[in-house]
Protein backbone atom coordinates (compact mmCIF):
# COMPACT_ATOMS: atom_id res chain seq x y z
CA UNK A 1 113.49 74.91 79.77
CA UNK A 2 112.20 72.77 82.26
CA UNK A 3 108.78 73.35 84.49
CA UNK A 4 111.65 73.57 87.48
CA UNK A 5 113.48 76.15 85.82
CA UNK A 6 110.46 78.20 85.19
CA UNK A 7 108.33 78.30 88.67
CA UNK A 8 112.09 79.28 89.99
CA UNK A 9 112.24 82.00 87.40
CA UNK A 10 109.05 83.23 88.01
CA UNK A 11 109.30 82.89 91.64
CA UNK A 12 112.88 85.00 91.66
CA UNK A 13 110.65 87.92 89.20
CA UNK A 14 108.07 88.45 91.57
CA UNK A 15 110.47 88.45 94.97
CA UNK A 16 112.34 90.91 93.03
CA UNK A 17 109.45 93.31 91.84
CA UNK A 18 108.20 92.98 95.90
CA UNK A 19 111.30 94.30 97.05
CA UNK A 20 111.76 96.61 94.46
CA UNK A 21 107.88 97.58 95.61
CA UNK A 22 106.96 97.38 92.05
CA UNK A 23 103.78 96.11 94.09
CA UNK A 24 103.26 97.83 97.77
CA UNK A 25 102.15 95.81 100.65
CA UNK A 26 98.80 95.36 100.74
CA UNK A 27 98.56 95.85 96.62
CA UNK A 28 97.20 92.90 94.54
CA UNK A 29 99.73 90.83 91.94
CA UNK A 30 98.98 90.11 88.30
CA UNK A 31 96.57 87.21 88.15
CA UNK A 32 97.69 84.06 87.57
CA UNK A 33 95.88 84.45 84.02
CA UNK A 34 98.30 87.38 83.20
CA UNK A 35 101.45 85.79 84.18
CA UNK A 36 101.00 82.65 82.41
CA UNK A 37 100.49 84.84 79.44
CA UNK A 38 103.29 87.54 80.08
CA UNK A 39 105.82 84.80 81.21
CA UNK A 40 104.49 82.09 78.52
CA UNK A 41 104.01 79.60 81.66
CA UNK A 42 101.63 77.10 83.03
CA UNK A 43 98.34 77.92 85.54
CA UNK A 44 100.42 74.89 86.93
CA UNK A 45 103.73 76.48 87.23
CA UNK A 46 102.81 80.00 88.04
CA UNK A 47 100.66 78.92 90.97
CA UNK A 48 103.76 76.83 92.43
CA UNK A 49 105.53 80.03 92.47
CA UNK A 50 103.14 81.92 94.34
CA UNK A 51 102.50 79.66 96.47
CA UNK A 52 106.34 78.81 97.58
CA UNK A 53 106.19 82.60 97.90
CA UNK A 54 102.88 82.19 100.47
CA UNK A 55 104.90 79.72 102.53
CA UNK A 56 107.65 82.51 102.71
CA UNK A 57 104.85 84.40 104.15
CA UNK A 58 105.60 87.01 101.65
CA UNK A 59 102.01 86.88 99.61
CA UNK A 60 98.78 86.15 100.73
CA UNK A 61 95.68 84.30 98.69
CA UNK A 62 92.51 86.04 99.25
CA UNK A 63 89.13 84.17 97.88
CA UNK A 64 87.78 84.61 94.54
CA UNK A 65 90.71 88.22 94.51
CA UNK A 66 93.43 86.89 93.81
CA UNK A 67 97.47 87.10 95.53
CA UNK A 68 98.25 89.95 97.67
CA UNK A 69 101.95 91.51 98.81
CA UNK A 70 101.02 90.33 102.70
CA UNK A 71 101.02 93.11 105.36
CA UNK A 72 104.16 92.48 107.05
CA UNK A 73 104.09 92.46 110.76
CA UNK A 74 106.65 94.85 112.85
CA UNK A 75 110.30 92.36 112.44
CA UNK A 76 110.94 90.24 115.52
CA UNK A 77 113.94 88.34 116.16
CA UNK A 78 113.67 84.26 115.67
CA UNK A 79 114.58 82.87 119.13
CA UNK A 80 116.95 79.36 118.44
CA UNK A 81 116.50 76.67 120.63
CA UNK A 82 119.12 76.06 123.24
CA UNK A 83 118.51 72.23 123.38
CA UNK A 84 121.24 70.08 125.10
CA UNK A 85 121.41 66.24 124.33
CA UNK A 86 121.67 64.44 127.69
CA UNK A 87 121.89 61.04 128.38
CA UNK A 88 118.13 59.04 128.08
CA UNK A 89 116.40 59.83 131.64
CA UNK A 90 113.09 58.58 133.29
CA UNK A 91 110.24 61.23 133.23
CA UNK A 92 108.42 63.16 135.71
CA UNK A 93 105.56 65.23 134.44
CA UNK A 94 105.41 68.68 136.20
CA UNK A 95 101.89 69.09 138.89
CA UNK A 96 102.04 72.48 137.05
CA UNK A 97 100.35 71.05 133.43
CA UNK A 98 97.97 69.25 135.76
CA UNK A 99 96.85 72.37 136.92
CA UNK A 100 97.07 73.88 133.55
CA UNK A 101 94.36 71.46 132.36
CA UNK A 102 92.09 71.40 135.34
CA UNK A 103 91.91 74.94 134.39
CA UNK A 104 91.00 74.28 130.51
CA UNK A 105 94.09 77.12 129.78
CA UNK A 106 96.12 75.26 127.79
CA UNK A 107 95.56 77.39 124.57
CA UNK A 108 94.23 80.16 126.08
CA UNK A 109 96.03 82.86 129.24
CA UNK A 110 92.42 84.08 129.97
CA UNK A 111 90.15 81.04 130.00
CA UNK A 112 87.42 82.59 132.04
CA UNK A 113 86.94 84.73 129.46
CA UNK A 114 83.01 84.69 128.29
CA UNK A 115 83.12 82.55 125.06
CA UNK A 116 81.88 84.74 121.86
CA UNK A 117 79.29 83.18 119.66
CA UNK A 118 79.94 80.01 117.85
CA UNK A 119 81.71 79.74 114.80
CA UNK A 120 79.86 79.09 111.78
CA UNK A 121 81.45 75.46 111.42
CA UNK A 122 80.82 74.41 114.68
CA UNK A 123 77.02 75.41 114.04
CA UNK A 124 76.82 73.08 111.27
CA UNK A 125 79.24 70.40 113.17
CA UNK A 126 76.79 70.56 116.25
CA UNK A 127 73.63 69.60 113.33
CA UNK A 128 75.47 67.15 111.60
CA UNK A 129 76.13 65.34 115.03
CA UNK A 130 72.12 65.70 115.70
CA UNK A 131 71.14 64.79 112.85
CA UNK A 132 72.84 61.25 113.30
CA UNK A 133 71.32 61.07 116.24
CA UNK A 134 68.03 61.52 115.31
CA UNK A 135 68.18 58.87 112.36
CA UNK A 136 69.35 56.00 115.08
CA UNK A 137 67.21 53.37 114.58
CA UNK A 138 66.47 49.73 115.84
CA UNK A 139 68.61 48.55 118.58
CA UNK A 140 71.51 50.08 117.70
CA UNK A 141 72.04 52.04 120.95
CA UNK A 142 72.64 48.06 122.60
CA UNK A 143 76.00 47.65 119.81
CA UNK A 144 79.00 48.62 120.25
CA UNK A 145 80.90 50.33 117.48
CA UNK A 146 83.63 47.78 115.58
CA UNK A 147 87.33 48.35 117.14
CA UNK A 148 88.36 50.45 114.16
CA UNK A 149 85.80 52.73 114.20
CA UNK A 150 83.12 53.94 111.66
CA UNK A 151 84.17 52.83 108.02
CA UNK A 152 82.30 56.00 106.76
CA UNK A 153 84.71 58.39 108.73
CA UNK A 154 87.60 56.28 107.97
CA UNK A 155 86.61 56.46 104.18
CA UNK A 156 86.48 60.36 104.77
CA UNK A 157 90.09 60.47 106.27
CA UNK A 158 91.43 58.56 103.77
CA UNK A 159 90.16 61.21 101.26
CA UNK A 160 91.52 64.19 103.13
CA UNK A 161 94.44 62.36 103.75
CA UNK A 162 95.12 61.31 99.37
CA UNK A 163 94.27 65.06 99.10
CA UNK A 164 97.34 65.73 101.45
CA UNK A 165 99.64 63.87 98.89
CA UNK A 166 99.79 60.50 100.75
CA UNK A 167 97.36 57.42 99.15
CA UNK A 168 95.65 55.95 101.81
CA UNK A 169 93.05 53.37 102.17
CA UNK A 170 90.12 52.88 104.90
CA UNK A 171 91.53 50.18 106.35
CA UNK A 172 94.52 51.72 107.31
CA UNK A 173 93.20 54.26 109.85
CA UNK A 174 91.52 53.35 113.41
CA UNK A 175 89.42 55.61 115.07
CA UNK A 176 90.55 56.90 119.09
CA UNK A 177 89.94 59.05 121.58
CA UNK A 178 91.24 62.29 119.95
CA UNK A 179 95.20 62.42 119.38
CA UNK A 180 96.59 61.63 122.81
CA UNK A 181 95.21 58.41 122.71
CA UNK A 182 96.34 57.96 119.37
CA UNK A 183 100.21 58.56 120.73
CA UNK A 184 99.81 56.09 123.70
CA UNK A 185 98.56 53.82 121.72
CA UNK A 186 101.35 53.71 119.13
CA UNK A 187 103.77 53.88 121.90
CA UNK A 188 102.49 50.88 123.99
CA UNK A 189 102.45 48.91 120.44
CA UNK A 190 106.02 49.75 119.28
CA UNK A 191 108.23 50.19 122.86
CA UNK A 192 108.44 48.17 125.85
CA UNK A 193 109.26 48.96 129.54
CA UNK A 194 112.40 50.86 129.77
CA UNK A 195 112.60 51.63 126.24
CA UNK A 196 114.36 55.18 124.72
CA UNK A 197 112.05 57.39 122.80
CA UNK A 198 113.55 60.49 120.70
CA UNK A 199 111.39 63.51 121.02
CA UNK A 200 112.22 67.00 120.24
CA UNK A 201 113.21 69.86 122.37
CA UNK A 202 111.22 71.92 123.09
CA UNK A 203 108.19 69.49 122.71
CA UNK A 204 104.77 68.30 122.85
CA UNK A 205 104.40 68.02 126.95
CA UNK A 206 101.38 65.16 126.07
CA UNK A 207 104.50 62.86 124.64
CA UNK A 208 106.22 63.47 128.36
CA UNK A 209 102.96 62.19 130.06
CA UNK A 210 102.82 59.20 128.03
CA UNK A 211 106.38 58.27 128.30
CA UNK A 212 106.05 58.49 131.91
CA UNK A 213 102.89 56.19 132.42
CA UNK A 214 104.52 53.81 129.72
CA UNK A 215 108.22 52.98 131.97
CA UNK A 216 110.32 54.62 129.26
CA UNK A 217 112.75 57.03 129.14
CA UNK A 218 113.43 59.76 127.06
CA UNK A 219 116.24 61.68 124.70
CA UNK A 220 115.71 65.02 123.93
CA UNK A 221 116.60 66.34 120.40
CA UNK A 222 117.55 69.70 119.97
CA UNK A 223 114.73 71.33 117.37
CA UNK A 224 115.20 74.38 115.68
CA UNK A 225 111.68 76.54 115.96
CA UNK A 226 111.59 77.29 111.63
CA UNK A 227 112.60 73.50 111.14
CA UNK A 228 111.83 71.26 113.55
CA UNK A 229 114.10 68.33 114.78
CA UNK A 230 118.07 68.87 114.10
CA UNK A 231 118.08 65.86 111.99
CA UNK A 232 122.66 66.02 112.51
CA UNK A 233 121.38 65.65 116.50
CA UNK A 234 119.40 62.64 115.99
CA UNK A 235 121.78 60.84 114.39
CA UNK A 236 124.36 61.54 116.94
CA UNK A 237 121.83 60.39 119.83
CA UNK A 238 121.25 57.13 117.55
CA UNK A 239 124.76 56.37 117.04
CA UNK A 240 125.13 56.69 121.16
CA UNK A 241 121.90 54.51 122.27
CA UNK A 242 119.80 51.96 121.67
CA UNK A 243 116.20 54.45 120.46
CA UNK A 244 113.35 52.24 120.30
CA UNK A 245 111.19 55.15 118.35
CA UNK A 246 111.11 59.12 117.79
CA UNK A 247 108.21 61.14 118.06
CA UNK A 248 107.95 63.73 116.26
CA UNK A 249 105.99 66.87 114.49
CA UNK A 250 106.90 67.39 110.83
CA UNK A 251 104.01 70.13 110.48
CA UNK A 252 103.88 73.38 112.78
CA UNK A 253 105.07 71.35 115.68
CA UNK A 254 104.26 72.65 119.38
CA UNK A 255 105.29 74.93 121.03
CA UNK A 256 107.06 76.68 118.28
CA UNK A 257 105.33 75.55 114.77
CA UNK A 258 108.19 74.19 112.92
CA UNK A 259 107.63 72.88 109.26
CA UNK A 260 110.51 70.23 108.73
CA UNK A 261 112.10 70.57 105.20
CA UNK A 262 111.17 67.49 103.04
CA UNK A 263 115.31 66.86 102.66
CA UNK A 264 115.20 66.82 106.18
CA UNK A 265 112.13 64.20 106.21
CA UNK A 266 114.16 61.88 103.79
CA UNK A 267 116.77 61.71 106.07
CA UNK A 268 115.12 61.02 109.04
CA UNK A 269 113.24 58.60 107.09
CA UNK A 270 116.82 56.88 106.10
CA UNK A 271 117.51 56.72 109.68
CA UNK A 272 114.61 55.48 110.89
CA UNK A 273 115.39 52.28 108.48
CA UNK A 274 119.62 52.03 109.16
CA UNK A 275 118.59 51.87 112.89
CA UNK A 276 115.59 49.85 113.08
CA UNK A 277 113.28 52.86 114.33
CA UNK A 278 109.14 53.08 114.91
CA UNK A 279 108.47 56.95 113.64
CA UNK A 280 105.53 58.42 115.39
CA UNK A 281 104.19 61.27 113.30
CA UNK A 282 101.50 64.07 115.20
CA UNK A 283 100.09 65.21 112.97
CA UNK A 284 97.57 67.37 114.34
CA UNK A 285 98.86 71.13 113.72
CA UNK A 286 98.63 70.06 109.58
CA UNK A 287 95.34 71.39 108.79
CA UNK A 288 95.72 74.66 110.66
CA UNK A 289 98.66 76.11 107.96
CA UNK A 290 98.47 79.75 107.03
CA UNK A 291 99.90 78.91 102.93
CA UNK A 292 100.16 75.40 101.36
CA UNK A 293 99.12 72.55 103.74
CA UNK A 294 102.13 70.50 103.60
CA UNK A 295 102.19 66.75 103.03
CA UNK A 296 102.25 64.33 105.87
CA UNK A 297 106.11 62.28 106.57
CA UNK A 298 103.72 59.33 106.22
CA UNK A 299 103.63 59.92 102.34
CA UNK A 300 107.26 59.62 101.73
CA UNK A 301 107.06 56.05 103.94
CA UNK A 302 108.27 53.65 101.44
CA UNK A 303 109.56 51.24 104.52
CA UNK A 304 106.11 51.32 107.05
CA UNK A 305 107.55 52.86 109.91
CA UNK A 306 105.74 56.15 110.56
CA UNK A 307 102.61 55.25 112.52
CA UNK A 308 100.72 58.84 111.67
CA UNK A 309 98.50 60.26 114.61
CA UNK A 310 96.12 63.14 114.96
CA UNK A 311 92.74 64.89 115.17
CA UNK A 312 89.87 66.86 114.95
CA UNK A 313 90.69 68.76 118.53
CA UNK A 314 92.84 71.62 117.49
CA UNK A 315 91.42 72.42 114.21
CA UNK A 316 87.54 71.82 114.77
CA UNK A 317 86.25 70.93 118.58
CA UNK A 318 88.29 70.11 122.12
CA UNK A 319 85.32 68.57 123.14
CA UNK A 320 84.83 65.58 120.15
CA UNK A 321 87.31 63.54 121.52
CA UNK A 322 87.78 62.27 118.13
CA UNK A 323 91.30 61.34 116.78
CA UNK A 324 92.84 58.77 114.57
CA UNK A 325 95.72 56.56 114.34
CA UNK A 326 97.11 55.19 110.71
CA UNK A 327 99.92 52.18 112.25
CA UNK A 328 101.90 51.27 109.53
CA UNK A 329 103.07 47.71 110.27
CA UNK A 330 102.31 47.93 114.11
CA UNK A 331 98.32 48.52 113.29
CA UNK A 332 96.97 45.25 114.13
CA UNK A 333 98.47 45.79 117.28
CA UNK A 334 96.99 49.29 117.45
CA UNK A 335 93.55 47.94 116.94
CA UNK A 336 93.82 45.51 119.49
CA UNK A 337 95.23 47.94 122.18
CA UNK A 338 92.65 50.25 121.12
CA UNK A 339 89.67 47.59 121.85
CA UNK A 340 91.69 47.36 125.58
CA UNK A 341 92.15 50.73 126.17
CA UNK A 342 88.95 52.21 125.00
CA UNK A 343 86.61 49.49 123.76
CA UNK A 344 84.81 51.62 120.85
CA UNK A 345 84.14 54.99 119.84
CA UNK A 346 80.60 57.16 119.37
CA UNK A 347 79.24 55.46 116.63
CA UNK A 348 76.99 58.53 116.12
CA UNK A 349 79.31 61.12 116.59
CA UNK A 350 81.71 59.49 113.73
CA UNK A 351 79.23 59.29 111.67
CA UNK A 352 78.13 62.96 112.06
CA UNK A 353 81.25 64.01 111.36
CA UNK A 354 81.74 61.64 108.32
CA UNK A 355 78.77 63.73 106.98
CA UNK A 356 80.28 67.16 107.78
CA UNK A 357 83.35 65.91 106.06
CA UNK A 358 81.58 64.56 103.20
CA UNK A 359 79.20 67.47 102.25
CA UNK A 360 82.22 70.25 102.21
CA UNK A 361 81.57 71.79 105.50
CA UNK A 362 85.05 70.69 106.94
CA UNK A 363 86.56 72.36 104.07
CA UNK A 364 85.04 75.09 104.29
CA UNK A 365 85.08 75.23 108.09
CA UNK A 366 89.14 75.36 107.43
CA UNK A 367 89.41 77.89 105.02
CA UNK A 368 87.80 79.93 106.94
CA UNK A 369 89.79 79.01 110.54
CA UNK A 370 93.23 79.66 108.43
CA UNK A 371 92.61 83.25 107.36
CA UNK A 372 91.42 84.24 110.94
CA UNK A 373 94.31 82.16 112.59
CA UNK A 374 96.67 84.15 110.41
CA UNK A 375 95.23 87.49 111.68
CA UNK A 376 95.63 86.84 115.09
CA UNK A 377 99.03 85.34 114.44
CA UNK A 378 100.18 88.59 113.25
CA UNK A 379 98.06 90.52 116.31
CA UNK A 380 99.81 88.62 118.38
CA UNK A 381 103.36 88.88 116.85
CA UNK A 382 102.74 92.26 117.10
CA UNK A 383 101.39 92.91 120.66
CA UNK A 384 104.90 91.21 121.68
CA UNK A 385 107.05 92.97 119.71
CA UNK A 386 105.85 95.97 121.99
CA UNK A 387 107.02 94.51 125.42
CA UNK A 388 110.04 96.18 126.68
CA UNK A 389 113.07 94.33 126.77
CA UNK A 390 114.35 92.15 124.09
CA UNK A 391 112.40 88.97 123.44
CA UNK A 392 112.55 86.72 120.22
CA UNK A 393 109.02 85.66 119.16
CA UNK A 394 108.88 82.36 116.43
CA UNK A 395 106.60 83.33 113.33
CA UNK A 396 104.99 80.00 112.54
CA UNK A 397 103.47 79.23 109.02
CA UNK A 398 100.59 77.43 110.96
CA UNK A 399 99.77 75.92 114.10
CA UNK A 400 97.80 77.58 117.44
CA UNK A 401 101.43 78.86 118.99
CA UNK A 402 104.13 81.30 119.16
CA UNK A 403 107.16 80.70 121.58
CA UNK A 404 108.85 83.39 123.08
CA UNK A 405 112.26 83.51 124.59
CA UNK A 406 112.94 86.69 127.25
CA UNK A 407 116.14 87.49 128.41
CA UNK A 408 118.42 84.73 129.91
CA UNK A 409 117.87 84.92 133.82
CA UNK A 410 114.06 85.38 133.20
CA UNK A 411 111.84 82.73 134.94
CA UNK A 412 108.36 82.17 133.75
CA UNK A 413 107.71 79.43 136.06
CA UNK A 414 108.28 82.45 138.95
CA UNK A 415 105.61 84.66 137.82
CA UNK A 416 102.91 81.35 137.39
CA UNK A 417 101.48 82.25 140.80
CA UNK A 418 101.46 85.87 140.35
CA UNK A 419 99.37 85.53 136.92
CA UNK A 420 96.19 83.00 138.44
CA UNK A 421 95.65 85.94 141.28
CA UNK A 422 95.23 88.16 138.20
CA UNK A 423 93.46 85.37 136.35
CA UNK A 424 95.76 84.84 134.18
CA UNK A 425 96.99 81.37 133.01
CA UNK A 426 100.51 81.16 131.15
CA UNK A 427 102.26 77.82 129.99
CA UNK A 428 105.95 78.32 131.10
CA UNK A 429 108.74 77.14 128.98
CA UNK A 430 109.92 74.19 131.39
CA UNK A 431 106.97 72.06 130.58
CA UNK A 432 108.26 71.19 126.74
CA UNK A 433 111.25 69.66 128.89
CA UNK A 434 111.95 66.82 130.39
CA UNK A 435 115.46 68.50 131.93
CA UNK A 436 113.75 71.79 132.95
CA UNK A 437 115.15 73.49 130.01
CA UNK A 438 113.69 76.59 128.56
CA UNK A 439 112.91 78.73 132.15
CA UNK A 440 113.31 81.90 130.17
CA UNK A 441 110.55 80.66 127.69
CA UNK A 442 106.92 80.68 127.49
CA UNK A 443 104.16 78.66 124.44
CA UNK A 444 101.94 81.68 123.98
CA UNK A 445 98.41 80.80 121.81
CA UNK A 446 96.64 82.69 119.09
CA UNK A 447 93.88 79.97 119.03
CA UNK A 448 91.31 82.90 120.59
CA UNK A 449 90.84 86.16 119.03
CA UNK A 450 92.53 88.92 120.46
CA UNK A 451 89.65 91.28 122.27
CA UNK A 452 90.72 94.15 124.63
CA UNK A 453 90.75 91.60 128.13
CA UNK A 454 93.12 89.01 126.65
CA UNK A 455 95.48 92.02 125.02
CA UNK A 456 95.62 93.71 128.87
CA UNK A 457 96.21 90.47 130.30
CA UNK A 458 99.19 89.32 128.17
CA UNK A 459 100.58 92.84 128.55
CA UNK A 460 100.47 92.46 132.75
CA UNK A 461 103.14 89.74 132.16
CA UNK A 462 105.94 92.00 131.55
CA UNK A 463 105.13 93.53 134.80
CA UNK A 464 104.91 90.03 136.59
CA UNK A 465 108.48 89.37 135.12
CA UNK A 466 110.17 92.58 136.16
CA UNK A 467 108.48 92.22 140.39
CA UNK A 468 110.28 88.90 140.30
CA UNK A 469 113.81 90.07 139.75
């Protein structure tokens, strides 16, 4: 019997005995020790079970206790994307995100909010950081930092990055200013003026501000919200024009948190070499997965055309500016532009973090991040599921988000307005959009945890929406 044919085996027992209720929700599973013995199985095997289970969302790992039936949330409808594929188009990037920003609410409805006390990881971030700065020595402060950024925090990627499934090197990552940067740069090395980029729909607004400063134009991709980019779609829009690159979110992708299947990764992959195409991986959701962090699309890239981009803002600090860029055969290129754009990076700060990433603090910063992200996931899933109406809320496996689609007719971008006088902030559905698609939609975060003031103010919106009817 092969290991296949076993973790399948075992997999289909235990979905079986959980809907049988053989164990309740809530109730602990036999230990991995006890099902290798009962079912004569690998540690190996039985843990790829459970964990294919995890990403199901159907168990739960709890430190040093063991696998858990997960507490199911109240069932919410998926909402599917109603992407259309129009013809590539110029971009304008909505005033509204520019207000958004200035207003530091992009992941969170009630920004002025008064912050809580500091996680535990960003307490021993903020000493790492110091302590490099204390040990400066000798004119260093009169230096500049080399274009591709501190070797030891490149040598610390490339660790967390082999631990992700894809071998990586040093020398293959350059440091920028946190992931944006990382995107322009890969798009100013691998498009020129007037160029078509593939992005999905709905997706990453950044992308749209890029494309815009950059002279391109865009094609949107329909994107399912459980699996990311309709691969069928992208083919069609290759087969009509001429795409210079597609950009694109494998892991958790915004707003929505798709995880793209890896048969759906091949095959994108496969295109990406038939039609000659740059593939510009954000990775940035990755580390924030509640189950098995998946692998990047940059390990399956047997042809060196996903440039991989991402960083430390969403799953450790806004404020470190701190991303990286690994460019695949466009990363000379990507250095150079880099030394243009930005000149050099914090040599202390890298290093800092180099040494938080090096003495297990990242890791452990992580572990912790995922189990609360997972409870306010469900808090929020929850809280929505209790508006009146029918609205269709995604259930992402990781990421910050949740997207919500109301009833057609519904206009988010109406109620915008409304919401600041109550000091709210929303992020309406138009802005993943170059077309204005999505009115009826809204990105909803679960970055913050949910205290009594941000519960009342995401339950004033249904109100907001009904008074504009």
């Amino acid at each position: 019997m092969t290991e296949e044919f076993r973790y399948k085996q075992l997999e289909a027992w235990l979905l079986q005995g959980i809907k049988e209720q053989r164990w309740r929700q809530g109730e602990r599973l036999p230990s991995i020790r006890t099902l290798c013995r009962e079912h004569a199985v690998s540690k190996a095997t039985v843990q790829h079970a459970l964990q294919r289970l995890e990403a199901q969302g159907l168990v739960e790992a709890r430190p040093k206790a063991g696998y858990f039936v997960s507490l199911q949330s109240p069932p919410v409808k998926r909402p599917v994307s109603r992407a259309r594929i129009e013809a590539p188009r110029p971009v304008t990037v909505s005033d509204l995100l520019l207000d958004i920003m200035r207003r530091s609410a992009a992941f969170d409805l009630l920004p002025q909010h008064p912050p809580g006390d500091l996680p535990p990881g960003i307490v021993a971030l903020n000493r790492s950081i110091g302590r490099s700065l204390r040990r400066q020595g000798g004119q260093d402060y009169q230096y500049y930092d080399e274009p591709a950024g501190n070797y030891e925090l490149r040598q610390q990627l490339a660790l967390h990055l082999t631990r992700r499934g894809w071998q990586s090197e040093p020398d293959a990552f350059c440091i920028t200013s946190g992931c944006q940067h990382a995107l322009f740069l890969a798009l100013m090395a691998c498009c020129d003026r007037g160029d078509v980029v593939a992005v999905e729909s709905p997706g990453f607004y950044g992308v749209m501000q890029i494309i815009e400063q950059l002279g391109l134009q865009v094609v949107e991709v329909p994107a399912s919200l459980e699996t990311g980019m309709d691969i069928d779609a992208l083919e069609d829009v290759l087969q009509r024009w001429k795409v210079r690159a597609c950009v694109v979110s494998p892991a958790f992708s915004t707003p929505g948190g798709a995880l793209m299947p890896d048969a759906a990764k091949q095959r994108l992959l496969a295109l990406a070499e038939t039609y000659d195409l740059a593939v510009i991986e954000d990775d940035i959701y990755a580390d924030m997965a509640i189950g098995p962090v998946p692998d990047p699309l940059k390990a399956l890239d047997g042809h060196d055309r996903v440039i991989l981009c991402s960083s430390f803002s969403k799953c450790l600090s806004r404020d470190l500016r701190l991303g990286w860029v690994s460019g695949a055969r466009w990363h000379a290129r990507i250095v150079h532009l880099k030394l243009v754009t930005q000149l050099s990076s914090s040599r202390f700060v890298q290093r800092g973090v180099a040494e938080f990433m090096e003495d297990g603090s990242f890791a452990a910063h992580l572990r912790r991040l995922r189990t609360e992200l997972q409870t306010r996931r469900d808090r929020l899933i929850q809280l929505l599921h209790e508006w009146p109406g029918n609205c269709r809320v995604s259930k992402p496996q990781g990421g910050l988000a949740v997207w919500v689609e109301l009833p057609e007719g519904e206009d988010t971008l109406s109620i915008y307005a409304d919401a600041l006088q109550q000091g709210v902030v929303i992020t309406p559905g138009p802005l993943f959009s170059a077309s204005g698609q999505f009115k009826n939609c809204l990105r909803i975060s679960f970055a913050h945890p949910w205290g009594k003031a941000r519960e009342e103010a995401l339950n004033r919106l249904p109100a907001l929406l009904a008074s504009n009817q």
